[in-house]
Protein backbone atom coordinates (compact mmCIF):
# COMPACT_ATOMS: atom_id res chain seq x y z
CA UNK A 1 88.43 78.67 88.32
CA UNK A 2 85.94 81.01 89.24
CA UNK A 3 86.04 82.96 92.58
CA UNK A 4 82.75 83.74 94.60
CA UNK A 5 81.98 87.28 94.29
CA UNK A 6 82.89 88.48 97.77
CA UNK A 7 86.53 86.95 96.86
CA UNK A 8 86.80 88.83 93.82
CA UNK A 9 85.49 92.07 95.61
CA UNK A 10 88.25 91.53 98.40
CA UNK A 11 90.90 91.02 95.38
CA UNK A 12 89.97 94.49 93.47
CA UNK A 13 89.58 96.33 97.25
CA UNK A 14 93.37 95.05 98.38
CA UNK A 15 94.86 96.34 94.80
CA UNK A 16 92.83 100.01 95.14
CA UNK A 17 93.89 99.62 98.63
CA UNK A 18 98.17 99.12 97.27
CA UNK A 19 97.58 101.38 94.80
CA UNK A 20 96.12 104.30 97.04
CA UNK A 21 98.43 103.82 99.66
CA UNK A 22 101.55 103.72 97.07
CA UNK A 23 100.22 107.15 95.44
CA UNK A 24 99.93 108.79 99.72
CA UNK A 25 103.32 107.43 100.79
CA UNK A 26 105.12 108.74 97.18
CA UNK A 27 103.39 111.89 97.64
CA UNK A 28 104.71 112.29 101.20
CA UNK A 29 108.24 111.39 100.24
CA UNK A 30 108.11 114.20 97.22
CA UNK A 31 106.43 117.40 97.74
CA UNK A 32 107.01 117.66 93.40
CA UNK A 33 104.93 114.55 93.32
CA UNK A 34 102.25 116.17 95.91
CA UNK A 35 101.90 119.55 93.75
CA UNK A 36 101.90 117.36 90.11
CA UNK A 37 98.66 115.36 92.26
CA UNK A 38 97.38 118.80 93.71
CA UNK A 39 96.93 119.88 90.26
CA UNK A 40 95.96 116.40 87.95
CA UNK A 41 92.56 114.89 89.82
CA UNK A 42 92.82 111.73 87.37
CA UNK A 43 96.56 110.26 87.86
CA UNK A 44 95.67 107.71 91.05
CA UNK A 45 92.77 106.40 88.86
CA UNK A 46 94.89 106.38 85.70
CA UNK A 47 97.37 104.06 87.62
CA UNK A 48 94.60 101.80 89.07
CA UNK A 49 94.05 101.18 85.46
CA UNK A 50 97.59 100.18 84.64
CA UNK A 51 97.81 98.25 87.42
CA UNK A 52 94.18 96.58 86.84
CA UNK A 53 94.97 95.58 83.57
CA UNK A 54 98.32 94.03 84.03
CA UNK A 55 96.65 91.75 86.94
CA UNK A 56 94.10 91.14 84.52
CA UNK A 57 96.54 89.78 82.03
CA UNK A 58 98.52 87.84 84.84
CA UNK A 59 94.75 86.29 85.79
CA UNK A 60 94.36 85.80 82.23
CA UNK A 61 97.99 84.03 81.73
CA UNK A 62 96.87 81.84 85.07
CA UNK A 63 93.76 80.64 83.95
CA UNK A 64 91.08 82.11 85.64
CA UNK A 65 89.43 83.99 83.20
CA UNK A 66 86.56 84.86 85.88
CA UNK A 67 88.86 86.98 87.69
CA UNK A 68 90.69 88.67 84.44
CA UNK A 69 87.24 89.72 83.68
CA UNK A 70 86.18 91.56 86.60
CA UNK A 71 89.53 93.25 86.95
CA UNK A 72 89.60 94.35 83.16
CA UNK A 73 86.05 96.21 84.10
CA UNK A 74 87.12 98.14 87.16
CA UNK A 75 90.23 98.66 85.34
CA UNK A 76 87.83 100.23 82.73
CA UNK A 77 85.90 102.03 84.53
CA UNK A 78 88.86 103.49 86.34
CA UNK A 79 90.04 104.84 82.93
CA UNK A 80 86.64 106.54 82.61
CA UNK A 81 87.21 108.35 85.86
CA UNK A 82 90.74 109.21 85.84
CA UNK A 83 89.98 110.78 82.40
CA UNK A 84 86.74 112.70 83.32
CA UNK A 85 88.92 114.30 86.34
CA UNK A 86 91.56 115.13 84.33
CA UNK A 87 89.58 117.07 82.33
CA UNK A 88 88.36 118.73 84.97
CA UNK A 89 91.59 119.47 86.33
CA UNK A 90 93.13 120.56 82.95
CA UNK A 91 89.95 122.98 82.62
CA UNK A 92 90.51 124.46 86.17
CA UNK A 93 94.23 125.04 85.99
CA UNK A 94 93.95 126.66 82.49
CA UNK A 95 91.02 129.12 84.34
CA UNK A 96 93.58 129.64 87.10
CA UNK A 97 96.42 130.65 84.47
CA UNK A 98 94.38 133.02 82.65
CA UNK A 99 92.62 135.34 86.14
């Protein structure tokens, strides 16, 4: 089964959507957790991917391979991000630890 491409887009944008909103309310209900985001850029796109590519594999398991497929590639290119920003992040907090 194949989804039209607006259905698929409304599929990725409600998990980014859980996922975004699960990262704000943990990060209001633990100032620890609000500092350990303050100071790694990548983790909410790091957990997009987690979460991407176990919905992918649950699409996968169901059948519709369509789906799978277009979740494994934002789940990708997640990765990319949350890794780029992390290296940012690591960068800046080691400049801030040496000054």
């Amino acid at each position: 089964m194949k989804l039209p491409e607006v259905d698929q887009l409304i599929l990725v944008g409600g998990l980014a959507a859980s996922i975004a909103l699960y990262m704000w309310l943990a990060a209001d209900a633990h100032p620890k957790f609000r500092l350990y985001l303050k100071s790694n850029y990548g983790v909410p796109f790091v957990v997009a991917f987690i979460v991407l590519l176990v919905a992918a594999a649950v699409f996968e398991s169901l059948g519709t391979g369509g789906i799978a497929n277009t979740l494994a590639e934002y789940a990708y290119f997640a990765i990319v991000i949350g890794v780029v920003l992390q290296v940012i992040s690591s960068r800046n907090n080691r400049e801030s630890e040496t000054s």
